[in-house]
C-alpha atoms as a PDB file:
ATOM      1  CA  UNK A   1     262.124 139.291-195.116  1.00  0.00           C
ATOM      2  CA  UNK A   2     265.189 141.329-194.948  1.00  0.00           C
ATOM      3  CA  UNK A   3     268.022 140.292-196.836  1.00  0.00           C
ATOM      4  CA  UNK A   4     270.946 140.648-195.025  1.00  0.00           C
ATOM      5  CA  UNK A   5     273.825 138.467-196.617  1.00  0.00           C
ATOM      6  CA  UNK A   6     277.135 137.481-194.667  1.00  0.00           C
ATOM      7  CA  UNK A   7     279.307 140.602-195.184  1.00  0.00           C
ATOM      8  CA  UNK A   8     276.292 142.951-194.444  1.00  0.00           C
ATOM      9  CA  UNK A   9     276.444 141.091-190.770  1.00  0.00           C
ATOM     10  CA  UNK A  10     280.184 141.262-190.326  1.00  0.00           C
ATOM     11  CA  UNK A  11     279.966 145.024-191.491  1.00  0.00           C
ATOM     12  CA  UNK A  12     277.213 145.387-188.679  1.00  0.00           C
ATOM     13  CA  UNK A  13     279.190 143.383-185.727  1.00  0.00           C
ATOM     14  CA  UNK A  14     282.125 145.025-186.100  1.00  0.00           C
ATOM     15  CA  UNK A  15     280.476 148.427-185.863  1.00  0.00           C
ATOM     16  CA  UNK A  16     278.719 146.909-182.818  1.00  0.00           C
ATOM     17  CA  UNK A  17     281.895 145.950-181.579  1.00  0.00           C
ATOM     18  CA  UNK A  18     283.316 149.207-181.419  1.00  0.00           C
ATOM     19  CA  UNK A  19     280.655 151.305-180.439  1.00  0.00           C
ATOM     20  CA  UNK A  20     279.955 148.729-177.239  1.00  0.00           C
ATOM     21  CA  UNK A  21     283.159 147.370-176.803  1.00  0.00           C
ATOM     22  CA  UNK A  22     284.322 143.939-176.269  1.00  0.00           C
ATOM     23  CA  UNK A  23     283.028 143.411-172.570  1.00  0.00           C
ATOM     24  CA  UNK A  24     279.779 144.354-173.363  1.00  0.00           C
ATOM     25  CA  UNK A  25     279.208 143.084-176.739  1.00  0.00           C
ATOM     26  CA  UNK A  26     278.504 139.188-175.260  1.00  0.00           C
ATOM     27  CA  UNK A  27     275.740 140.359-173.098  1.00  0.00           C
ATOM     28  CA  UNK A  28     274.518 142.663-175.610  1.00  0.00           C
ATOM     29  CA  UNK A  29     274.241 139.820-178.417  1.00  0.00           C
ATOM     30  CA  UNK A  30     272.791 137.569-175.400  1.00  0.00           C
ATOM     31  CA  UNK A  31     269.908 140.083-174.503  1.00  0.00           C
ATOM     32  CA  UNK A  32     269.601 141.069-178.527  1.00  0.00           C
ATOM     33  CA  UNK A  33     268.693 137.132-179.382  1.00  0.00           C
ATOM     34  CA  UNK A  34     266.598 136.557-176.465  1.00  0.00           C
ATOM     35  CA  UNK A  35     264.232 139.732-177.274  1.00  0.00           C
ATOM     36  CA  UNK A  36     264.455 138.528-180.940  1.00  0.00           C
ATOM     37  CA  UNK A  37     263.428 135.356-179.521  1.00  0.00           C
ATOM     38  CA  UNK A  38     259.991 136.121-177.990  1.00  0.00           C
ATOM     39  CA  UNK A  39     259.419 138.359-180.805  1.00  0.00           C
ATOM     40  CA  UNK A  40     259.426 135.489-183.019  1.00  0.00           C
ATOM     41  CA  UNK A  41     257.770 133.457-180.161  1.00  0.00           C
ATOM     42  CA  UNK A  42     254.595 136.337-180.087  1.00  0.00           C
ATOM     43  CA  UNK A  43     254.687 136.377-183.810  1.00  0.00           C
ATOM     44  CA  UNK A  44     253.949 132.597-184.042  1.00  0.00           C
ATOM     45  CA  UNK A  45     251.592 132.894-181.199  1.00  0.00           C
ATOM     46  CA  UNK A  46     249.565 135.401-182.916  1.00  0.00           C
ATOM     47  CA  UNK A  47     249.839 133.085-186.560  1.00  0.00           C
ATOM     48  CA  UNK A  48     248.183 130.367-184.469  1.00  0.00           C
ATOM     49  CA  UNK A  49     246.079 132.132-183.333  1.00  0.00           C
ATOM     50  CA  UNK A  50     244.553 133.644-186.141  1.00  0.00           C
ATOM     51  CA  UNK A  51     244.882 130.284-187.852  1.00  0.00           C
ATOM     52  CA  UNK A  52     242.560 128.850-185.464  1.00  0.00           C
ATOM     53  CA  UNK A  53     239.858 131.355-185.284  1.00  0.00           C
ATOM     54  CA  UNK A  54     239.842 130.952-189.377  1.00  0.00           C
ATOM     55  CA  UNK A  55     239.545 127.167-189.137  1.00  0.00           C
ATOM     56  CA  UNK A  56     236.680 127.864-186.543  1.00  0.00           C
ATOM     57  CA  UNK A  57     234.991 129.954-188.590  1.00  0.00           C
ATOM     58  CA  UNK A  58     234.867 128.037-191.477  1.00  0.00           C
ATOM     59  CA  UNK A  59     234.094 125.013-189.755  1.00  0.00           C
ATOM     60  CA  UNK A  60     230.739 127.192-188.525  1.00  0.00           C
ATOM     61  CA  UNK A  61     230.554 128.018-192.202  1.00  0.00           C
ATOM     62  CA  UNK A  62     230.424 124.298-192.924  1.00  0.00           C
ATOM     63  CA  UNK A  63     228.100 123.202-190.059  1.00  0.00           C
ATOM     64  CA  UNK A  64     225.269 125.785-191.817  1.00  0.00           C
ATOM     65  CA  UNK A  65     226.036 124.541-195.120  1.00  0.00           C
ATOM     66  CA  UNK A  66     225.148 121.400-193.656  1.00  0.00           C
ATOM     67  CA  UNK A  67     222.058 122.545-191.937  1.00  0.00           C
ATOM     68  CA  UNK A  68     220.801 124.355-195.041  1.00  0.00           C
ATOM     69  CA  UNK A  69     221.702 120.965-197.052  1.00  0.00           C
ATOM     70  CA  UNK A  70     219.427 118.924-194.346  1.00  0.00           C
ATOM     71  CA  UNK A  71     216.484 121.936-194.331  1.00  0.00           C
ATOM     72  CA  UNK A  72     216.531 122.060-197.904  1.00  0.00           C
ATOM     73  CA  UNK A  73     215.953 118.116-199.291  1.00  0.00           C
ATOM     74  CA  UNK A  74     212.717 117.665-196.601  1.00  0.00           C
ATOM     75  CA  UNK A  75     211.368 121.108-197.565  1.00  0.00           C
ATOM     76  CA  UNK A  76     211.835 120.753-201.000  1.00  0.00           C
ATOM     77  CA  UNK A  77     209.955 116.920-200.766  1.00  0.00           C
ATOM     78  CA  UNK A  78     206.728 118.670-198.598  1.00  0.00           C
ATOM     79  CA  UNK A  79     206.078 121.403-201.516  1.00  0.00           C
ATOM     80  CA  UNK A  80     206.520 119.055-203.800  1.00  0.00           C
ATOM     81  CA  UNK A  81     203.883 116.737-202.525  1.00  0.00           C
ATOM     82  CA  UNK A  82     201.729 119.468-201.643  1.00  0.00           C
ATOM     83  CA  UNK A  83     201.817 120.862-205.475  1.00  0.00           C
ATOM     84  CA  UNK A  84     201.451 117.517-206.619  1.00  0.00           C
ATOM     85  CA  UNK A  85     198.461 116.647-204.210  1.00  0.00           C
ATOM     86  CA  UNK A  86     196.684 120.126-205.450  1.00  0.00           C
ATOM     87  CA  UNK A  87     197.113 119.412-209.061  1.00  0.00           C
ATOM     88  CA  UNK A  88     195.623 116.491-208.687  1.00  0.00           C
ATOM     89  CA  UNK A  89     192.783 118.530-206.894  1.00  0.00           C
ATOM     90  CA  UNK A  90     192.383 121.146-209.992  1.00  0.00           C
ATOM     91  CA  UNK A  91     192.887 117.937-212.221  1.00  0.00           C
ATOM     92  CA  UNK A  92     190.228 115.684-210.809  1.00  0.00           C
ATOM     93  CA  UNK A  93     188.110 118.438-209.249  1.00  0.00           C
ATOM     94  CA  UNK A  94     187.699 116.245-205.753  1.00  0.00           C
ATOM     95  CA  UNK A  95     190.097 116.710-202.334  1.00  0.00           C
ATOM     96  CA  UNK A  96     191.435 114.127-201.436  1.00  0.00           C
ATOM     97  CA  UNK A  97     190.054 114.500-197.913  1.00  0.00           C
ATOM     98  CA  UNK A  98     186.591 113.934-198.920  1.00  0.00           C
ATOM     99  CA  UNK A  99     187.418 111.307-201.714  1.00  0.00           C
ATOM    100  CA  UNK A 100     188.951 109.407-197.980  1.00  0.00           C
ATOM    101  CA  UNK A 101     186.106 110.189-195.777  1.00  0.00           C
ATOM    102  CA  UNK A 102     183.912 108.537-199.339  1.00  0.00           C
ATOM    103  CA  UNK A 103     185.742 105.635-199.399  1.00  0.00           C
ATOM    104  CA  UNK A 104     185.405 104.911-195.251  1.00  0.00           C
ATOM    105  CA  UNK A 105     181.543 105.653-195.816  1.00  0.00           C
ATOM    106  CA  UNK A 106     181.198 103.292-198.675  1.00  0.00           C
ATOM    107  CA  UNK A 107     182.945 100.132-196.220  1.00  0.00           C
ATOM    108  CA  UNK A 108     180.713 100.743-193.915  1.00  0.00           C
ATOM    109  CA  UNK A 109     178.026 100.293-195.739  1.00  0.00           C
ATOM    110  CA  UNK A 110     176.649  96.886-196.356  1.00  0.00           C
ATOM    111  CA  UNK A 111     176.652  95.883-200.398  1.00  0.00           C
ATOM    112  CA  UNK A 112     173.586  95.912-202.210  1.00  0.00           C
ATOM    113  CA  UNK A 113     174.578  92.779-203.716  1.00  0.00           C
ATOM    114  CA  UNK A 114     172.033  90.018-203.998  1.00  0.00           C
ATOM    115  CA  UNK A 115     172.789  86.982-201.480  1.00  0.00           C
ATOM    116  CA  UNK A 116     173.677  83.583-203.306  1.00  0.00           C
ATOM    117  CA  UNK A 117     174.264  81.335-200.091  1.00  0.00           C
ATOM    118  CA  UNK A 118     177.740  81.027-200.972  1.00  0.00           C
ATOM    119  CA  UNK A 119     178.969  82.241-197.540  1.00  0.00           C
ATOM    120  CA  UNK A 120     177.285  78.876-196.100  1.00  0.00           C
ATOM    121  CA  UNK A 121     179.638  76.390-196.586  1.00  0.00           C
ATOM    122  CA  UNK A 122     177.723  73.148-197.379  1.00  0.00           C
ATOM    123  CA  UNK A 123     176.939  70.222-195.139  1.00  0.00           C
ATOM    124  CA  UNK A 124     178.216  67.070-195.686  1.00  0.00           C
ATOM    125  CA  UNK A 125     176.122  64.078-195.170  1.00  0.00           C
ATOM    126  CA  UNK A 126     178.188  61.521-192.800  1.00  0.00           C
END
C-alpha cells in the first residue's frame, strides 16, 4: 500500500525522536502499534465479513439455480406430453378419453362370437 522503504522509516523515527523525546518515544511507539493493531484487526474483520455475506449470496444464487434446474425438466416433460397427446387428437380426430371409456365398454360386453364348445374340456371315459 504505501511504500515506505528503510531510510524513509529511520528519517521518520528520528524526527519522532526529537519532537517526543526519548522518554516518551517507547510508549508512544507502544500505543502507535497497538492502534495500528486493531486497525488491521477491524480491517480483517470487515474482509470476512463481506467475504461471507458474498459466499452466502451466491450460495442462494446456486440453491435457485437448482430449483429452476428441478422446475424446469418435470415442466418441460408435462407440455411435452400434453402437445404430444393433442397432436395425436388433431391427428386421429378421437380423445383419448373417449377412445378409454370405448375400450372399457367393448370388455364388458360379451363377444358376438359363435360358441364352439371348446371351453368344455372333454370327458374322459374311465
Amino acid at each position: 500500500m504505501f511504500d515506505i522503504g528503510f531510510w524513509e522509516l529511520m528519517i521518520i523515527g528520528l524526527v519522532a525522536l526529537l519532537v517526543v523525546g526519548p522518554e516518551r518515544l517507547p510508549k508512544l511507539a507502544y500505543t502507535a502499534g497497538k492502534w495500528l493493531g486493531k486497525g488491521r484487526a477491524m480491517i480483517g474483520s470487515i474482509k470476512t465479513e463481506i467475504d461471507r455475506e458474498m459466499k452466502a449470496d451466491e450460495l442462494k444464487r446456486i440453491v435457485e439455480e437448482q430449483k429452476k434446474i428441478m422446475e424446469d425438466p418435470l415442466e418441460s416433460v408435462i407440455t411435452d406430453t400434453e402437445d404430444a397427446m393433442n397432436q395425436f387428437k388433431e391427428q386421429t380426430g378421437v380423445d383419448l378419453a373417449d377412445a378409454k371409456s370405448d375400450d372399457q365398454e367393448s370388455q364388458a360386453e360379451p363377444t358376438d362370437a359363435p360358441d364352439t364348445g371348446a371351453s368344455e374340456s372333454p370327458k374322459n371315459p374311465v
